[in-house]
C-alpha atoms as a PDB file:
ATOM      1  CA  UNK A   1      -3.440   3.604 -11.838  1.00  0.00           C
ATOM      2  CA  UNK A   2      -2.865   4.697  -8.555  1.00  0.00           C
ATOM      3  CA  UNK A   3       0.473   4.746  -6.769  1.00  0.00           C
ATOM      4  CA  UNK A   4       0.886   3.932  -3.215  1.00  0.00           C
ATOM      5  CA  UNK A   5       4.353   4.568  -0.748  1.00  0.00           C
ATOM      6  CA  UNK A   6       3.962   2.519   1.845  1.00  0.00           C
ATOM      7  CA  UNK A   7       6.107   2.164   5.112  1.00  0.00           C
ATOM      8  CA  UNK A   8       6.960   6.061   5.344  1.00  0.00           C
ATOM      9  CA  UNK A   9       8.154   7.170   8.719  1.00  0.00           C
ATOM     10  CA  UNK A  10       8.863  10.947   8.332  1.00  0.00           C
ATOM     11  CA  UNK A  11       6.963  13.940   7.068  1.00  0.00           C
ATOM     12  CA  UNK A  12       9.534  14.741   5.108  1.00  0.00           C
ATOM     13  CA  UNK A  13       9.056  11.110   2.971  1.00  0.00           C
ATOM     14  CA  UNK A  14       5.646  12.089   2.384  1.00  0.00           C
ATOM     15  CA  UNK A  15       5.541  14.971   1.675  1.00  0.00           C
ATOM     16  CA  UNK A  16       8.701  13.905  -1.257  1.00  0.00           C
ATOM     17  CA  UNK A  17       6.459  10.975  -2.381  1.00  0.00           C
ATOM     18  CA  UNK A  18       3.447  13.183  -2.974  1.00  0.00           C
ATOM     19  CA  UNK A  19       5.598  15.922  -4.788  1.00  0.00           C
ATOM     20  CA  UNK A  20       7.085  13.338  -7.185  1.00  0.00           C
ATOM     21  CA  UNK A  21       3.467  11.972  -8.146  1.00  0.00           C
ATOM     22  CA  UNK A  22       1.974   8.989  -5.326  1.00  0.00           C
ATOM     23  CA  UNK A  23      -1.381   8.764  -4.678  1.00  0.00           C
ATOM     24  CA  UNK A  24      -1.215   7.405  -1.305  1.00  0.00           C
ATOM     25  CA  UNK A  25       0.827   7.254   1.410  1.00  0.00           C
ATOM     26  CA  UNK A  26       0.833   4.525   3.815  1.00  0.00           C
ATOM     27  CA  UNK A  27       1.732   4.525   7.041  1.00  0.00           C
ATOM     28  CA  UNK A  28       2.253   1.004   9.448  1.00  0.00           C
ATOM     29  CA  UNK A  29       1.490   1.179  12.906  1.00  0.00           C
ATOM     30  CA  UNK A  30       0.129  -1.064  15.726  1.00  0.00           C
ATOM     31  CA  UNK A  31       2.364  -3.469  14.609  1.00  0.00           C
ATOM     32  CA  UNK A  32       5.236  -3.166  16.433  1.00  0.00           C
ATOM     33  CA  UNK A  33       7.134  -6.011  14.951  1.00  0.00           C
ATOM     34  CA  UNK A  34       7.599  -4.151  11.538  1.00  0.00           C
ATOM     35  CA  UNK A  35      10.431  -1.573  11.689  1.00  0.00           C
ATOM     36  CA  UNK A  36       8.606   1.087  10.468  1.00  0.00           C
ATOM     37  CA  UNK A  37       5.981   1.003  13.239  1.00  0.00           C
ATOM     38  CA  UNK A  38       4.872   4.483  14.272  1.00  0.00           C
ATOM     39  CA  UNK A  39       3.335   5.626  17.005  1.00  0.00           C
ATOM     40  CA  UNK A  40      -0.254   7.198  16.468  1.00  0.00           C
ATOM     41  CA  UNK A  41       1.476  10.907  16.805  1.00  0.00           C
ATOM     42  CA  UNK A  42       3.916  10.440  14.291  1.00  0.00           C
ATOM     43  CA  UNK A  43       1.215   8.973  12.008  1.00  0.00           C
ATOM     44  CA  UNK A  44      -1.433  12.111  13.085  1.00  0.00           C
ATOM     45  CA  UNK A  45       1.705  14.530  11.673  1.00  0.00           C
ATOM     46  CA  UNK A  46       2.381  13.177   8.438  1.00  0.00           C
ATOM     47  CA  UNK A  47      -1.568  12.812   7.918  1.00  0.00           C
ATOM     48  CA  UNK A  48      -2.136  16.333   8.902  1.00  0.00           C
ATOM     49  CA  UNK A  49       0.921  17.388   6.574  1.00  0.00           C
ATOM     50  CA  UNK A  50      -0.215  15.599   3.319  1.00  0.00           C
ATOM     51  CA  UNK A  51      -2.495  18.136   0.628  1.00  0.00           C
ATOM     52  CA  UNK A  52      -6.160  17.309  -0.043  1.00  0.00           C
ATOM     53  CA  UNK A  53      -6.663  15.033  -2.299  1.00  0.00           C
ATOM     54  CA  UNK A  54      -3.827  12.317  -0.926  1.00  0.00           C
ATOM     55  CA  UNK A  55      -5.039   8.971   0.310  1.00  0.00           C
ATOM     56  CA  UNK A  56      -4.086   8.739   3.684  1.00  0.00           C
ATOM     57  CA  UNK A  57      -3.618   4.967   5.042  1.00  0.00           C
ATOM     58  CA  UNK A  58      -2.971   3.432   8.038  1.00  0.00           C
ATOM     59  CA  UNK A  59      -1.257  -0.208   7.506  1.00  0.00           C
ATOM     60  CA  UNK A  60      -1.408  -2.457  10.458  1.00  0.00           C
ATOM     61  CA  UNK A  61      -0.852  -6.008  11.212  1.00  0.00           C
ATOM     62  CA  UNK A  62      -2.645  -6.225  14.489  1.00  0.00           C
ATOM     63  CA  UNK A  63      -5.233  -9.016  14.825  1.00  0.00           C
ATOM     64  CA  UNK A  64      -6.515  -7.558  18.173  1.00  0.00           C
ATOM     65  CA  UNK A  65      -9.859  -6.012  17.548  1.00  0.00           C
ATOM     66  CA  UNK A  66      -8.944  -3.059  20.272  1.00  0.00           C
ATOM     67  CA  UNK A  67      -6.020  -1.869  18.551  1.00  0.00           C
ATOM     68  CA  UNK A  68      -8.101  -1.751  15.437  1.00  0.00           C
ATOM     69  CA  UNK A  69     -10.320  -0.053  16.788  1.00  0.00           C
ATOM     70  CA  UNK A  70      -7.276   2.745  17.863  1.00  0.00           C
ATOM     71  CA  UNK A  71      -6.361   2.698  14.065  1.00  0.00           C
ATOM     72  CA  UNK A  72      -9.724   3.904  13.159  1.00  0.00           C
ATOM     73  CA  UNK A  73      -9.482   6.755  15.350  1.00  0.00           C
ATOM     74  CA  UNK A  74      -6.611   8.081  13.323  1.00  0.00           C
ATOM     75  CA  UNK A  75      -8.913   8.852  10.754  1.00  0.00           C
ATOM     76  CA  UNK A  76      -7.120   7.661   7.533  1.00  0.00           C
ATOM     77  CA  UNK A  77      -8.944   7.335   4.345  1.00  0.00           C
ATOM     78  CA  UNK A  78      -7.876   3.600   4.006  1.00  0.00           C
ATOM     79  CA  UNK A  79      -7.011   0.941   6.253  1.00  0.00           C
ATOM     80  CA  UNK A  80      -4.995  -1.933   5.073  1.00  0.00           C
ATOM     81  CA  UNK A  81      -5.445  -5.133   7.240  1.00  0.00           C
ATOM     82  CA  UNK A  82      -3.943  -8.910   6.888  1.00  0.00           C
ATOM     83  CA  UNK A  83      -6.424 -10.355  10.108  1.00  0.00           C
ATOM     84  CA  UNK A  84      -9.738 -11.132   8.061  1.00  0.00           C
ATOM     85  CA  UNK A  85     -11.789  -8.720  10.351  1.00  0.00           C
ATOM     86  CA  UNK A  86     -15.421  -8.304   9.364  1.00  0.00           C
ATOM     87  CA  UNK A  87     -15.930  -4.897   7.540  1.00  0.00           C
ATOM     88  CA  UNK A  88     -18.599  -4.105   9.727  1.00  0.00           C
ATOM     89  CA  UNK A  89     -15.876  -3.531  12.100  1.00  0.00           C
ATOM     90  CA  UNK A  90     -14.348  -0.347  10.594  1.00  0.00           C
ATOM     91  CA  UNK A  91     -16.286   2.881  10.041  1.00  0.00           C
ATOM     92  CA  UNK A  92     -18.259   3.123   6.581  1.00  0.00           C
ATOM     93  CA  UNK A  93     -15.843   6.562   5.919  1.00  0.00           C
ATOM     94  CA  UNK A  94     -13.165   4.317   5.746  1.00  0.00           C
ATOM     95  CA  UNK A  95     -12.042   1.955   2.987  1.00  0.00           C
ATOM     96  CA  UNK A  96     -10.757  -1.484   3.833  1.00  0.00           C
ATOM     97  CA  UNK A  97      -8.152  -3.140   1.577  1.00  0.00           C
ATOM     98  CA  UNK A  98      -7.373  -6.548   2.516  1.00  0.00           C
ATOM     99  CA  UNK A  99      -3.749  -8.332   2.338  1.00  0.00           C
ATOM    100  CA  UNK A 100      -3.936 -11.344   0.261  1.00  0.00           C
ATOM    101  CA  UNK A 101      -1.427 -13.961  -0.885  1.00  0.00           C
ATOM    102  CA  UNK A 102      -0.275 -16.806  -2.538  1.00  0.00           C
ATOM    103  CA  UNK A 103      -3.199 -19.669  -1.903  1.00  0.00           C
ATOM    104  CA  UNK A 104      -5.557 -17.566  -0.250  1.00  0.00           C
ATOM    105  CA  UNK A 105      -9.261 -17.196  -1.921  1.00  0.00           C
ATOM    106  CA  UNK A 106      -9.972 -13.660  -3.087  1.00  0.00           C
ATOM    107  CA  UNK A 107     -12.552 -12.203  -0.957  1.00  0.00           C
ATOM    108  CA  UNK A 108     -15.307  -9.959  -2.160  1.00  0.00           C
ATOM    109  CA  UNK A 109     -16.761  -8.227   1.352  1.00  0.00           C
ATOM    110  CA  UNK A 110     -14.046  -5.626   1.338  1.00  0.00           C
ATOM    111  CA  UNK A 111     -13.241  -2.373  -0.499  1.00  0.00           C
ATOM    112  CA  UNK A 112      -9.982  -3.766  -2.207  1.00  0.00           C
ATOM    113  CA  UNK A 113      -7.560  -5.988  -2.141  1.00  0.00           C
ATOM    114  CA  UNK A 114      -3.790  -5.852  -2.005  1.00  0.00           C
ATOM    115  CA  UNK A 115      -1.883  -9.141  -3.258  1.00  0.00           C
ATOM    116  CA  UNK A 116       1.384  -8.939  -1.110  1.00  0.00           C
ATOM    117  CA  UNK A 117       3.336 -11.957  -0.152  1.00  0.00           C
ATOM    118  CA  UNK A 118       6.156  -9.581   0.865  1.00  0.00           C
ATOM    119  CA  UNK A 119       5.288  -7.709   3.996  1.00  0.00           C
ATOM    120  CA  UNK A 120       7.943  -5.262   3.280  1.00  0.00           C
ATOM    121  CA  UNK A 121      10.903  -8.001   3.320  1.00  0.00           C
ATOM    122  CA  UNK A 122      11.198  -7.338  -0.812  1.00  0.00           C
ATOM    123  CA  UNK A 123      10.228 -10.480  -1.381  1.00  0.00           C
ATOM    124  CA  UNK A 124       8.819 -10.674  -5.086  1.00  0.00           C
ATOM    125  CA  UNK A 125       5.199 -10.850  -6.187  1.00  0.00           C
ATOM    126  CA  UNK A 126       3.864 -14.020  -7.681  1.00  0.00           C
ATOM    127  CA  UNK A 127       3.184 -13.302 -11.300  1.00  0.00           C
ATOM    128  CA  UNK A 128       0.660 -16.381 -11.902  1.00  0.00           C
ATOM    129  CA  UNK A 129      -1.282 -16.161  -8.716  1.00  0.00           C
ATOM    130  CA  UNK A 130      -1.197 -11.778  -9.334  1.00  0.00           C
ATOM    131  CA  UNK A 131      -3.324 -12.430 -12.986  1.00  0.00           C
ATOM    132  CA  UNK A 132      -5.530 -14.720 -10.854  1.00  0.00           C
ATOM    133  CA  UNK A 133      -6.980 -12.459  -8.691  1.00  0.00           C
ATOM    134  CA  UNK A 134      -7.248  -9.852 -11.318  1.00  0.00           C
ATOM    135  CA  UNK A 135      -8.797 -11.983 -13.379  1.00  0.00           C
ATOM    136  CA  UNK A 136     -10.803 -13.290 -10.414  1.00  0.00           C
ATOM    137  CA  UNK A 137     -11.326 -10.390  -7.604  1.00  0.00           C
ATOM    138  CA  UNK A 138     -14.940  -8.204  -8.082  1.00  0.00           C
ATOM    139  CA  UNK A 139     -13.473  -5.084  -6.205  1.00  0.00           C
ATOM    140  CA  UNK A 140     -10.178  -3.044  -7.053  1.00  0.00           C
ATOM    141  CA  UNK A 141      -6.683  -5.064  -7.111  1.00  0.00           C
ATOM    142  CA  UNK A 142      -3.513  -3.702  -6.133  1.00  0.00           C
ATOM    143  CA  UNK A 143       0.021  -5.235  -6.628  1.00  0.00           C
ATOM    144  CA  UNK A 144       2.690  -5.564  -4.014  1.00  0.00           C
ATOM    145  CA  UNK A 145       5.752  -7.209  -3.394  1.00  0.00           C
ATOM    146  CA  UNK A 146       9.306  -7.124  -4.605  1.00  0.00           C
ATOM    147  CA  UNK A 147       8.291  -3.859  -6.707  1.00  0.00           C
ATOM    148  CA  UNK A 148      11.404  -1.821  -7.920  1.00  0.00           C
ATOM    149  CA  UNK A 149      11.689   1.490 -10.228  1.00  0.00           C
ATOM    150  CA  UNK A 150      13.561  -1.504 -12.197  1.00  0.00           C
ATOM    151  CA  UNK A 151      10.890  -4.147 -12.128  1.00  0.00           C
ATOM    152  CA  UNK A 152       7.326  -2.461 -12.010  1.00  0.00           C
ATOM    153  CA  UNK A 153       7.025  -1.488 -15.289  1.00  0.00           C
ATOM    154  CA  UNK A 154       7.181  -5.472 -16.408  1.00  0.00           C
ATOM    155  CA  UNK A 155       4.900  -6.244 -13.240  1.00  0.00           C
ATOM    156  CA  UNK A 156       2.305  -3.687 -14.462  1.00  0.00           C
ATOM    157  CA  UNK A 157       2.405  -4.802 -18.272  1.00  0.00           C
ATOM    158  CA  UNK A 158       2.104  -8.315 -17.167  1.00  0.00           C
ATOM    159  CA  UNK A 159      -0.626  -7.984 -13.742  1.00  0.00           C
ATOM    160  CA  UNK A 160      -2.333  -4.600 -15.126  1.00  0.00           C
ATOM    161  CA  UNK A 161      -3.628  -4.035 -11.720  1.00  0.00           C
ATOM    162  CA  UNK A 162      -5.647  -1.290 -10.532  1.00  0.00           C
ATOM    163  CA  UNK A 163      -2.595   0.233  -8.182  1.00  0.00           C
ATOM    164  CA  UNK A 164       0.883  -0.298  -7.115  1.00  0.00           C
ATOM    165  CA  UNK A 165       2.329  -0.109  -3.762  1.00  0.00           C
ATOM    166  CA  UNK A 166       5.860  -0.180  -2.764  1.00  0.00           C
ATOM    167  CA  UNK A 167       8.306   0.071   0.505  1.00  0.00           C
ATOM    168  CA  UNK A 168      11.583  -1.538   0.118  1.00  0.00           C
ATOM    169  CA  UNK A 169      11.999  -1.076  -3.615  1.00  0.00           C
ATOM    170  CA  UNK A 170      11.973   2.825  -3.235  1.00  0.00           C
ATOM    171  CA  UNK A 171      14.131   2.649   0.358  1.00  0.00           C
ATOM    172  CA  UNK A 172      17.952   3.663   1.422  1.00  0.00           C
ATOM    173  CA  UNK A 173      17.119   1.502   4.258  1.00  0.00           C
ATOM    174  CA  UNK A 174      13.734   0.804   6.508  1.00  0.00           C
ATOM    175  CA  UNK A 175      11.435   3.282   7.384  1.00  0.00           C
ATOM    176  CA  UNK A 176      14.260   5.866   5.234  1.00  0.00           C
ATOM    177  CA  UNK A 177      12.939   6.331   1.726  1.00  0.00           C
ATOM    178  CA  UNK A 178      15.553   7.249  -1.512  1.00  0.00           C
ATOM    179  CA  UNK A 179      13.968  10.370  -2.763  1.00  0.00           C
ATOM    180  CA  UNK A 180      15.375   9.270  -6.422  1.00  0.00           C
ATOM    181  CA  UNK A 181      14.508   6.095  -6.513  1.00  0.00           C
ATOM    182  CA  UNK A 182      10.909   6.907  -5.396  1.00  0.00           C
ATOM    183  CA  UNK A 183      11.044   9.628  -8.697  1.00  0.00           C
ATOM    184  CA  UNK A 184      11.955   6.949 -10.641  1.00  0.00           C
ATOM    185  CA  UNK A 185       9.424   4.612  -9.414  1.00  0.00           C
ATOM    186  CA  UNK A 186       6.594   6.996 -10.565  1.00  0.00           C
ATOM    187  CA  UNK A 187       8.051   7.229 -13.536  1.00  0.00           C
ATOM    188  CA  UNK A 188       7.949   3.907 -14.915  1.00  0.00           C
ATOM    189  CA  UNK A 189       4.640   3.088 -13.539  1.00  0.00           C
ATOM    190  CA  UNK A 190       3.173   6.272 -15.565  1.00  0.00           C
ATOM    191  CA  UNK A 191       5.238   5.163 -18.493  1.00  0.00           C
ATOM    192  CA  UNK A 192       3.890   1.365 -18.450  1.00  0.00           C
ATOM    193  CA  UNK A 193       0.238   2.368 -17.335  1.00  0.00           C
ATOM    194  CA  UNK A 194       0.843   4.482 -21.182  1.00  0.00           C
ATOM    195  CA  UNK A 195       2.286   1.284 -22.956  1.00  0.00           C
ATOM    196  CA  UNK A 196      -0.692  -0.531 -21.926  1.00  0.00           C
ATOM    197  CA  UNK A 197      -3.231   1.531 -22.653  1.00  0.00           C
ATOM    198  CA  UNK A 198      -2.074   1.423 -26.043  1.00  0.00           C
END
């Protein structure tokens, strides 16, 4: 199951968040409403930090085609988008997960989708419509939303998505991640991914 931090602003976060088991790291930008927007420098230093292997992403919220279009030229593995922009639109190198939530359809034209409701506010995922789309969705499902080092290991017995992805559950406060809490995260994800697979 793979393990995505999301909203990291420092290379410091990553590189913590990497050492204590993530997959991926995501980082928001061109989307300057969200307070852990980065500019494209920032987001070119943690990139250029992380070890092979890592799935770089670039989150953004933008719904201007330009600015995606500047995203793409940060190179990330992934980029994670809530405007339904064609996939044509981004490079075949890089993946496209697509934000979905409560009473949307689940599309099938991207790479993934993300179920998040949240949008970084901690708001909690939606356990009925989460089984839904993985009972529905044709392409790889992750979980967002509300996710804790308290509350994941429920939300992964119950949803048994492909991924996880958290912000605020793992934060001191936005954009500044708790080092512990992101430990402890991991932890119970890797211990529910092994109750399931029982």
């Amino acid at each position: 199951m793979r393990i995505k931090i999301c909203g990291i602003t420092t290379k410091e976060d990553a590189l913590a968040a990497v050492s204590a088991g993530g997959d991926a790291i995501g980082v928001i930008c061109h989307s300057p409403e969200s307070p852990r927007n980065l500019p494209d420098a920032n987001v070119r230093k943690i990139f250029s930090a992380l070890p092979p292997g890592v799935i770089c992403v670039c989150v953004t919220h933008t719904r201007d085609p330009d600015e995606l279009q500047a995203v793409c030229r940060l190179s990330p593995d992934e980029i994670q988008i809530n405007h339904p922009f064609p996939r044509s639109m981004v490079p075949a190198s890089i993946r496209v997960v697509r934000v979905i939530a409560p009473g949307m359809t689940v599309p099938d034209d991207y790479d993934a989708v993300i179920v998040d409701a949240s949008m970084g506010r901690g708001k909690k995922y939606d356990p009925a419509y989460s089984v839904f789309v993985r009972n529905t969705a044709t392409i790889p499902f992750y979980l967002a939303g509300g996710l804790t080092p308290e509350n994941v290991s429920e939300a992964v017995s119950i949803v048994r998505p492909d991924g996880v992805d958290v912000a605020t559950g793992v934060e001191l406060s936005p954009g500044m991640k708790d080092h512990a809490k992101i430990r402890a995260f991991i932890r119970a994800v890797r211990d529910a991914e092994v109750s399931v697979e029982k």
